[in-house]
N, C-alpha and C. Protein backbone atom coordinates (compact mmCIF):
# COMPACT_ATOMS: atom_id res chain seq x y z
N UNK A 1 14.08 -23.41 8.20
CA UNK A 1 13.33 -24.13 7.20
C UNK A 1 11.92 -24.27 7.76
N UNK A 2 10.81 -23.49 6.86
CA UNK A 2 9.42 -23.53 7.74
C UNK A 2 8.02 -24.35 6.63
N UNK A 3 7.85 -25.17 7.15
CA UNK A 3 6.56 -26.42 6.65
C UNK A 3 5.70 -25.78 7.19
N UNK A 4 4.22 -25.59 6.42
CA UNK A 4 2.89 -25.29 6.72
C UNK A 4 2.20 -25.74 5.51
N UNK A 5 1.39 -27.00 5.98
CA UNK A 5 1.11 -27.20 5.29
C UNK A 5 0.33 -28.71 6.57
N UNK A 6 -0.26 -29.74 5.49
CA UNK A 6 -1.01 -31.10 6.14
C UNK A 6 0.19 -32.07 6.12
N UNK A 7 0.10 -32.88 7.31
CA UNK A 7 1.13 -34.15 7.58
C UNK A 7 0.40 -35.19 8.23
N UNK A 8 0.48 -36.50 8.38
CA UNK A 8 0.38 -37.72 8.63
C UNK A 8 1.32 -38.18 9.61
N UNK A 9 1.52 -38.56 10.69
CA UNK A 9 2.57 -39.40 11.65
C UNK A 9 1.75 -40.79 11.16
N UNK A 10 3.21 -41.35 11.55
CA UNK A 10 3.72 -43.12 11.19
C UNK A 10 3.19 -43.50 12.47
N UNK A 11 1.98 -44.58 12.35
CA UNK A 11 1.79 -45.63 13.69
C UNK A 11 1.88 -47.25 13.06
N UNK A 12 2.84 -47.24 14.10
CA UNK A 12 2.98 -48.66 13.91
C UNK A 12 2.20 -49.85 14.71
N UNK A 13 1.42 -49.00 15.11
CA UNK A 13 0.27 -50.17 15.55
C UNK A 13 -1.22 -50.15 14.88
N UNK A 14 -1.63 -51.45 14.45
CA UNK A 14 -2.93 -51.31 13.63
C UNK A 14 -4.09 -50.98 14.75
N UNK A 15 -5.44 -50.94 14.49
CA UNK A 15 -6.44 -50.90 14.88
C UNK A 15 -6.64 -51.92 16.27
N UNK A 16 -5.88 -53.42 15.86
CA UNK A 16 -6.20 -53.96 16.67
C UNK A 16 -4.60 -54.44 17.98
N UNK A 17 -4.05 -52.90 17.78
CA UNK A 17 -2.99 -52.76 19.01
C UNK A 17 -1.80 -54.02 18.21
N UNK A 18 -1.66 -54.95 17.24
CA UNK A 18 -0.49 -55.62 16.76
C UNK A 18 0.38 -54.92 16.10
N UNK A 19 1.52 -55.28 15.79
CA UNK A 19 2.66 -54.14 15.25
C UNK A 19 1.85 -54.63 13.78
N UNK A 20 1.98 -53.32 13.07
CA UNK A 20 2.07 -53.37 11.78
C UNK A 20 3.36 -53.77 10.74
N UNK A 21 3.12 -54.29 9.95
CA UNK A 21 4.13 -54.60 9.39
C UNK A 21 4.84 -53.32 8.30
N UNK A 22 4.50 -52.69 8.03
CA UNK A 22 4.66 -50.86 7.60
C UNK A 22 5.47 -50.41 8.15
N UNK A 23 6.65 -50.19 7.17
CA UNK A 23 7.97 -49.30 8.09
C UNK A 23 7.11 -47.82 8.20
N UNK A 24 7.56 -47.17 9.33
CA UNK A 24 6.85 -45.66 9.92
C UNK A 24 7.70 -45.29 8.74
N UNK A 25 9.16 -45.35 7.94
CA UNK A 25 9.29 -44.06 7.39
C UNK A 25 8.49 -43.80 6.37
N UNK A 26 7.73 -45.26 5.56
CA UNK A 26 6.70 -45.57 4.27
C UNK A 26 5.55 -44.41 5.12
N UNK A 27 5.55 -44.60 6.03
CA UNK A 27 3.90 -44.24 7.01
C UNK A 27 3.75 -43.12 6.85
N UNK A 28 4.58 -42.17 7.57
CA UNK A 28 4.29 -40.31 7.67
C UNK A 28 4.37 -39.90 6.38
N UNK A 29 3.59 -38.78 6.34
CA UNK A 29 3.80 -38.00 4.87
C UNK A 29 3.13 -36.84 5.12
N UNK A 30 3.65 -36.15 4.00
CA UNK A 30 3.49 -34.26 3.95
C UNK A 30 2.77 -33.92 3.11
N UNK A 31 1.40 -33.37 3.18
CA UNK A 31 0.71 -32.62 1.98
C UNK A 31 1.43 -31.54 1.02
N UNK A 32 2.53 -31.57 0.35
CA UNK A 32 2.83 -30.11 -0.28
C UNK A 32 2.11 -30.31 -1.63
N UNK A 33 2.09 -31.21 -2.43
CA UNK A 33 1.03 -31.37 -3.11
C UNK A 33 0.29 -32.85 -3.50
N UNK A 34 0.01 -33.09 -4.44
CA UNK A 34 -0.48 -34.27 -4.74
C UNK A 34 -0.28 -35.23 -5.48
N UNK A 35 0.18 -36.37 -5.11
CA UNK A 35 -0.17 -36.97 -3.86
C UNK A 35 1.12 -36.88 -2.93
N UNK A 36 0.65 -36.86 -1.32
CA UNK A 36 1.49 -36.71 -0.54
C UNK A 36 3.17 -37.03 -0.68
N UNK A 37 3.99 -36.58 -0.09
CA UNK A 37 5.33 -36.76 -0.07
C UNK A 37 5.40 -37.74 1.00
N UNK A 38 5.76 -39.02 1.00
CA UNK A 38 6.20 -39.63 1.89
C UNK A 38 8.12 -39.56 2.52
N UNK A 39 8.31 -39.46 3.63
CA UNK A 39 9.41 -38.83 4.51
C UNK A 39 10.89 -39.75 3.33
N UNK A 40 10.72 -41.33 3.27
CA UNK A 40 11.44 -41.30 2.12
C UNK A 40 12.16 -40.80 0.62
N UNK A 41 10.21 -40.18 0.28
CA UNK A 41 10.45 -39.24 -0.59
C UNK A 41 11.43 -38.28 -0.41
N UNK A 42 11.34 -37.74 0.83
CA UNK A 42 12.20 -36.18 1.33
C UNK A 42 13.54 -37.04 1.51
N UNK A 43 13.85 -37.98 1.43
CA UNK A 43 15.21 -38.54 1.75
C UNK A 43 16.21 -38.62 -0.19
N UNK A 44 14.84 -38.08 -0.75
CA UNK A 44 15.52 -38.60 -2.37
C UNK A 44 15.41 -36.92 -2.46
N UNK A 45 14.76 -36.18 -2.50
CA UNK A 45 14.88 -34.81 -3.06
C UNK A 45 15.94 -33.93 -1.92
N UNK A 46 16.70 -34.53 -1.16
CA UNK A 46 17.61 -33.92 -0.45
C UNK A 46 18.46 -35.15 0.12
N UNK A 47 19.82 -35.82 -0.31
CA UNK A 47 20.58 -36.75 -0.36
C UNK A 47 21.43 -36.35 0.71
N UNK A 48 22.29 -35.15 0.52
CA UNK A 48 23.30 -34.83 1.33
C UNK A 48 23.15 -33.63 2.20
N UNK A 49 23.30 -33.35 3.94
CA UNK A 49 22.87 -33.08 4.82
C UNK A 49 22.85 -31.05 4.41
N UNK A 50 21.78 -30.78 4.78
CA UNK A 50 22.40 -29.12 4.78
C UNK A 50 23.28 -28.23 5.06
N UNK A 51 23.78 -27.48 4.46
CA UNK A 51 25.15 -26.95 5.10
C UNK A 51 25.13 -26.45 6.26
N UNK A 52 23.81 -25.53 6.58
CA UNK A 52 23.78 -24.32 7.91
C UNK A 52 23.27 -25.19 8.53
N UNK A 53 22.72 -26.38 8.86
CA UNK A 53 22.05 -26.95 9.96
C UNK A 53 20.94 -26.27 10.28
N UNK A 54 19.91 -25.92 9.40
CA UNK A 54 19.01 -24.67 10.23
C UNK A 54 17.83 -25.63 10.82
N UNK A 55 17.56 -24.93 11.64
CA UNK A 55 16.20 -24.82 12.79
C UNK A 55 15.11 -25.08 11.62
N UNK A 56 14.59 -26.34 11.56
CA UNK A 56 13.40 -26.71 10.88
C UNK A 56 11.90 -26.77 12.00
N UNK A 57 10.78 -25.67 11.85
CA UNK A 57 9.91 -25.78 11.85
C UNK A 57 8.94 -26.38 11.05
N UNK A 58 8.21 -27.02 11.41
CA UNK A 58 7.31 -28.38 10.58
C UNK A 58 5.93 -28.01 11.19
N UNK A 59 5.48 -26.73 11.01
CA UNK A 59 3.96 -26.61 11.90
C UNK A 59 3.19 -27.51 10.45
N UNK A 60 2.69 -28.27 11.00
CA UNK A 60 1.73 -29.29 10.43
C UNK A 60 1.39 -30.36 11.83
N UNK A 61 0.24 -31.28 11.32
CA UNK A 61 -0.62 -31.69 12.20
C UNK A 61 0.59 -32.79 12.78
N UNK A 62 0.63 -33.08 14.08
CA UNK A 62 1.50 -34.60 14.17
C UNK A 62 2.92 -34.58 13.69
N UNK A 63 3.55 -33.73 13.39
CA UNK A 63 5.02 -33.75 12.65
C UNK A 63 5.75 -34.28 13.91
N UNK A 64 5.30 -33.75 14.77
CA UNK A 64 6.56 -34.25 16.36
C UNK A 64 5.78 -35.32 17.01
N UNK A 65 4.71 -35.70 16.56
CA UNK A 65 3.98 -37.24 17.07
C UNK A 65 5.00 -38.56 16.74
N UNK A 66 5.26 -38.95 18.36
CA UNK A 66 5.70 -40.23 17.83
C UNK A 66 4.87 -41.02 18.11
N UNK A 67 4.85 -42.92 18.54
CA UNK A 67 3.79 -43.73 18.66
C UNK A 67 4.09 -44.44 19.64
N UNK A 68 3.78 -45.62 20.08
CA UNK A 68 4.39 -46.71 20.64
C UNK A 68 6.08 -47.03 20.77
N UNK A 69 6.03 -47.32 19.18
CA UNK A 69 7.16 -48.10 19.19
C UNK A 69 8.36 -46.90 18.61
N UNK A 70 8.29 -45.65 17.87
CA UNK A 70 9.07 -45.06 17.67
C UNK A 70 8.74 -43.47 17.89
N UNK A 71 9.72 -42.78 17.89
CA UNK A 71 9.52 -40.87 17.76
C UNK A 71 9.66 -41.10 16.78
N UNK A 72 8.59 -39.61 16.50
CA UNK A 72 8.52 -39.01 15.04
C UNK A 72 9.67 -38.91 13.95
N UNK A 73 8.79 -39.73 12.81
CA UNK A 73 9.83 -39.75 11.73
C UNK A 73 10.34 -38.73 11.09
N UNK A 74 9.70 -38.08 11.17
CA UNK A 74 10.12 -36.24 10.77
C UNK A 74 11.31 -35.72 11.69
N UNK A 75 11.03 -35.95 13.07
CA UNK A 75 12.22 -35.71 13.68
C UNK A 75 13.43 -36.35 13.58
N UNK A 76 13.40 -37.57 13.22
CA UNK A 76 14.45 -38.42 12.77
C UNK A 76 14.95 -37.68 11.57
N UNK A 77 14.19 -37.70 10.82
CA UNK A 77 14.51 -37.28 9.25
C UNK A 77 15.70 -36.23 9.23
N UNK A 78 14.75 -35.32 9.63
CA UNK A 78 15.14 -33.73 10.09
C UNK A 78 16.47 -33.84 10.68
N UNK A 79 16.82 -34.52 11.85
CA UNK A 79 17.98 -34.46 12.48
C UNK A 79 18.80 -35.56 11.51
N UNK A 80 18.69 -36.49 11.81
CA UNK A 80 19.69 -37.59 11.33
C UNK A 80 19.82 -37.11 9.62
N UNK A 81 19.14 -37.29 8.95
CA UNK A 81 19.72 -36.91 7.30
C UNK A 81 19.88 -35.48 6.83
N UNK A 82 18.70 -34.56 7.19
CA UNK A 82 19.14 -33.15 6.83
C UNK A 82 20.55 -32.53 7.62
N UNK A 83 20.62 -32.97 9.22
CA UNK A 83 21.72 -32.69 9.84
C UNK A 83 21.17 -31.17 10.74
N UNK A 84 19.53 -30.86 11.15
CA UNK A 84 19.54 -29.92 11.37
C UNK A 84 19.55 -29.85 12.52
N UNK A 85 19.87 -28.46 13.18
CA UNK A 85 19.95 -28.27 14.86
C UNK A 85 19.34 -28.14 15.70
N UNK A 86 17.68 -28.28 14.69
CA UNK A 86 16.52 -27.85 16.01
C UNK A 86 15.52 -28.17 14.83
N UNK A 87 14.40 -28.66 15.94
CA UNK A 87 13.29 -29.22 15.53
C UNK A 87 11.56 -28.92 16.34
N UNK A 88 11.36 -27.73 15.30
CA UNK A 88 9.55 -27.35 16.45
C UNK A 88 8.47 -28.47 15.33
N UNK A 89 7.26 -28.72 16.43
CA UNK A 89 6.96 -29.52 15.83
C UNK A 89 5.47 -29.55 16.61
N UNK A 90 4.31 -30.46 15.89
CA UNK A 90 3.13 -29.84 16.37
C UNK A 90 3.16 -31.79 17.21
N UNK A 91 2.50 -32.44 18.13
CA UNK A 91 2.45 -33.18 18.93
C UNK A 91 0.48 -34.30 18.82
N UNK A 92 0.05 -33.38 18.22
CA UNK A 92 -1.48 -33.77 17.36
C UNK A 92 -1.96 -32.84 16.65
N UNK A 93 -3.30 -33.17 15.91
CA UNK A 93 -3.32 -32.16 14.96
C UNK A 93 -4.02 -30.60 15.43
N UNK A 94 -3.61 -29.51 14.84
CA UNK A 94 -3.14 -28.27 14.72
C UNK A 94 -4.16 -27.62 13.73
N UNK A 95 -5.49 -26.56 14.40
CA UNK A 95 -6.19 -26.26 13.74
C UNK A 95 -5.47 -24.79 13.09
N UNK A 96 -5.99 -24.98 11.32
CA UNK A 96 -5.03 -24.25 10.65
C UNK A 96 -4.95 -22.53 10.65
N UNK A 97 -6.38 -22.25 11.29
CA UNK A 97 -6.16 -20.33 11.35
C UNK A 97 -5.28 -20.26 12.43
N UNK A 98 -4.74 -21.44 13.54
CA UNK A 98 -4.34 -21.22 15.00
C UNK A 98 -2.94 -20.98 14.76
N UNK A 99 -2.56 -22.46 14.09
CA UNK A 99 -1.58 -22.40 13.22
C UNK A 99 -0.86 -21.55 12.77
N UNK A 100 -1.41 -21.04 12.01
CA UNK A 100 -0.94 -20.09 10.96
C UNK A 100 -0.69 -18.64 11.72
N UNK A 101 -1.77 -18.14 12.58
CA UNK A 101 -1.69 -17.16 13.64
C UNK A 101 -0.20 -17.34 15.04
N UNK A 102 -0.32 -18.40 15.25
CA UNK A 102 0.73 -18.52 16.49
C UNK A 102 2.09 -18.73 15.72
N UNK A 103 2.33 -19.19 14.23
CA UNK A 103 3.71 -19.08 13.76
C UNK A 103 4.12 -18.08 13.05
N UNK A 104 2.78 -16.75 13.00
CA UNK A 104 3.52 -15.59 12.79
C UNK A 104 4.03 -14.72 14.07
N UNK A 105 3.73 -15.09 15.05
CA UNK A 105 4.00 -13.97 16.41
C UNK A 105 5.08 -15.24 16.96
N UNK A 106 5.50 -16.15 16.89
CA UNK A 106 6.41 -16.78 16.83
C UNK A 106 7.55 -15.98 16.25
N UNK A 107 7.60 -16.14 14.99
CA UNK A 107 8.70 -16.30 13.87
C UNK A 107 9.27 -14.88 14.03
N UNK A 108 7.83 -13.70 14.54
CA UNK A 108 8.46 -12.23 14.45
C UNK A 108 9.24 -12.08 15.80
N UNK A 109 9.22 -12.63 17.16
CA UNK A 109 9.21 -12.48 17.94
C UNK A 109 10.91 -13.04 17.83
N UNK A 110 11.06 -14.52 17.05
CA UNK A 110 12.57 -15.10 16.93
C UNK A 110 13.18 -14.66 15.62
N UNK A 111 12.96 -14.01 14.76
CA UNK A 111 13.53 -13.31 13.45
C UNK A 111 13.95 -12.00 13.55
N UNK A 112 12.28 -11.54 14.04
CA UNK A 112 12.95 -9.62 13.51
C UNK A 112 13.08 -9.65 14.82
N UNK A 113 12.39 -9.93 16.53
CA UNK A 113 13.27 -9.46 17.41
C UNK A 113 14.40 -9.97 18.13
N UNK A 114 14.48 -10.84 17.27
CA UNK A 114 15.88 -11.66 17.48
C UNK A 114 15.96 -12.15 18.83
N UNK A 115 15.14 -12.58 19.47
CA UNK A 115 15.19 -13.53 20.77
C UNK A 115 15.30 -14.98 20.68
N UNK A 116 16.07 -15.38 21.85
CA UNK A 116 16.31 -16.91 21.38
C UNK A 116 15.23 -17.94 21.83
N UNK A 117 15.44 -19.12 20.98
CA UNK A 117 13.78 -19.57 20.48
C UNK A 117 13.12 -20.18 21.53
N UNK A 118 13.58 -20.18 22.97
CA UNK A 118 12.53 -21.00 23.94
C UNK A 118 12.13 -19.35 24.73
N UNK A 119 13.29 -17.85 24.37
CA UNK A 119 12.17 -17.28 24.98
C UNK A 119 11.06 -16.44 24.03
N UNK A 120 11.51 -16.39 22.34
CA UNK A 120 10.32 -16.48 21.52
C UNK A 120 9.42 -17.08 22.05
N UNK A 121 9.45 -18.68 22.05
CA UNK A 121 8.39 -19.35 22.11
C UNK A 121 7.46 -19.23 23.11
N UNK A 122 8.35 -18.97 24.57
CA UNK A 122 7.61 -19.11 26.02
C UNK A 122 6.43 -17.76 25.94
N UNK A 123 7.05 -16.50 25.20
CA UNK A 123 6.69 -15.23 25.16
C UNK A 123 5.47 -15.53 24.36
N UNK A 124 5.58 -15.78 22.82
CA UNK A 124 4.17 -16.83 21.93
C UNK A 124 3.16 -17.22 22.74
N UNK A 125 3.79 -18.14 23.28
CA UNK A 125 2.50 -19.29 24.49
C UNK A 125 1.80 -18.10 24.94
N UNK A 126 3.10 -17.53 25.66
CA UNK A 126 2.05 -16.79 27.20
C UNK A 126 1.16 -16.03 26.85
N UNK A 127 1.41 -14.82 25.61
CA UNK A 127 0.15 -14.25 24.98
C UNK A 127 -0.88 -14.91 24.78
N UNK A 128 -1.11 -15.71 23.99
CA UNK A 128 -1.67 -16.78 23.59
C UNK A 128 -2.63 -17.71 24.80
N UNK A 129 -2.07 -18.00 25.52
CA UNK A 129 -2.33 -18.64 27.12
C UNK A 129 -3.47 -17.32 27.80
N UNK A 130 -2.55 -16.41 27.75
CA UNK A 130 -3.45 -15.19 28.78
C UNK A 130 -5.07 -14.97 27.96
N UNK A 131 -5.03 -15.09 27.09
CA UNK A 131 -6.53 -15.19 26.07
C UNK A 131 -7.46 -16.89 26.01
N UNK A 132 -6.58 -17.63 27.20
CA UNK A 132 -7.31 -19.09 27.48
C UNK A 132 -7.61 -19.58 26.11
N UNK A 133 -5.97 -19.56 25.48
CA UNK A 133 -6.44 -20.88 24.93
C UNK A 133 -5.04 -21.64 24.37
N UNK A 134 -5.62 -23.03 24.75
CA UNK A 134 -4.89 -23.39 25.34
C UNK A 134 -3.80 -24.44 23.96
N UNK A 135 -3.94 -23.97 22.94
CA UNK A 135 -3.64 -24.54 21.62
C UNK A 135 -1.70 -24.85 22.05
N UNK A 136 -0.81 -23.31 22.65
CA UNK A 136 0.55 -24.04 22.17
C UNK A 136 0.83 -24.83 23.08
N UNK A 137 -0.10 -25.64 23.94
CA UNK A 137 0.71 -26.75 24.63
C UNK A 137 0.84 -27.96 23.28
N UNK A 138 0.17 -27.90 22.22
CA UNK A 138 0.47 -29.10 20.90
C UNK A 138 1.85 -28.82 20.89
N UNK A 139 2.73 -27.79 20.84
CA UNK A 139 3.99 -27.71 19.88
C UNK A 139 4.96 -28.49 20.68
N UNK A 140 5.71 -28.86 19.98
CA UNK A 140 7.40 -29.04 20.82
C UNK A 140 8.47 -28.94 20.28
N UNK A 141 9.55 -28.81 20.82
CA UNK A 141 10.50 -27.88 20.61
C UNK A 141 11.88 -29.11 21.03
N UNK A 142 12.27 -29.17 20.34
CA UNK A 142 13.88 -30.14 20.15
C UNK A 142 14.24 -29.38 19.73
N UNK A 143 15.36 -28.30 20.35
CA UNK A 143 16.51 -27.30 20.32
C UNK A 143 16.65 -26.86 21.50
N UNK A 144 18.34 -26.59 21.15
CA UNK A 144 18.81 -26.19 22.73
C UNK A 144 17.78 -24.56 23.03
N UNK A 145 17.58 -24.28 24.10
CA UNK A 145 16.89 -23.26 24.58
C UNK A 145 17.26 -21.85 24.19
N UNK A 146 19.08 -21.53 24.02
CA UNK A 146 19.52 -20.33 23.71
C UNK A 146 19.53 -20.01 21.92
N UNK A 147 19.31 -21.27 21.20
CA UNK A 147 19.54 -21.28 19.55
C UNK A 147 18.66 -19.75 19.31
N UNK A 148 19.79 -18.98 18.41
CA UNK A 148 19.63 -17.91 17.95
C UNK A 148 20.18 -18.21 16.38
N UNK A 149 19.66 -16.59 15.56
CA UNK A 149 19.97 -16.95 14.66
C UNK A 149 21.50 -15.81 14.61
């Protein structure tokens, strides 16, 4: 399951460091169109968990940002209600040609050459890395290391 698109992480601390009174799941939200989807929202347009458990990628800004007081509500979401088995996720925000460039040599690298997704991913980075720059240290990766498809 692959998100590209703009996202929001939930902070539960205001400006002046006090807890907010704002549940994080009201907080995060997904640009797919307008106006944003808040993560509740995604809890009403999908009720009961997915069958295949698939590997949800969420490249958007902050999707794997958690805060203070909680991890990312997306990752919650994702695991606890969809029921899925793996979770990549960007850690701050994610400039979008980089984006969009590092989750196609990703996706070909774990789809059509069928490698499993931490050595897709490590293989991604390192190209990526050897040209100094230093963008996929944002991502992270909640799945076991061998998940294939």
């Amino acid at each position: 399951l692959y998100f590209f698109c703009h996202a929001t992480a939930a902070q539960t601390l205001n400006r002046n460091l006090f807890r907010d009174p704002t549940s994080p799941r009201d907080a995060a939200t997904i640009e797919l169109d307008k106006p944003p989807v808040s993560v509740e929202q995604l809890r009403d347009i999908r009720i009961k968990p997915l069958p295949a458990q698939p590997l949800v990628f969420m490249n958007t800004c902050s999707s794997a940002q958690g805060d203070s007081v909680f991890q990312s509500v997306f990752l919650t979401h994702f695991f606890g209600t969809w029921r899925a088995s793996g979770f990549i996720g960007t850690d701050w925000m994610t400039p979008t040609v980089f984006a969009d460039g590092f989750a196609r040599l990703f996706l070909k690298l774990f789809l059509v050459d069928r490698q499993p997704v931490s050595t897709a991913f490590h293989n991604a980075a390192k190209r990526v890395m050897e040209l100094k720059n230093p963008f996929p240290l944002i991502y992270a990766l909640y799945v076991r290391p061998d998940y294939t498809l």
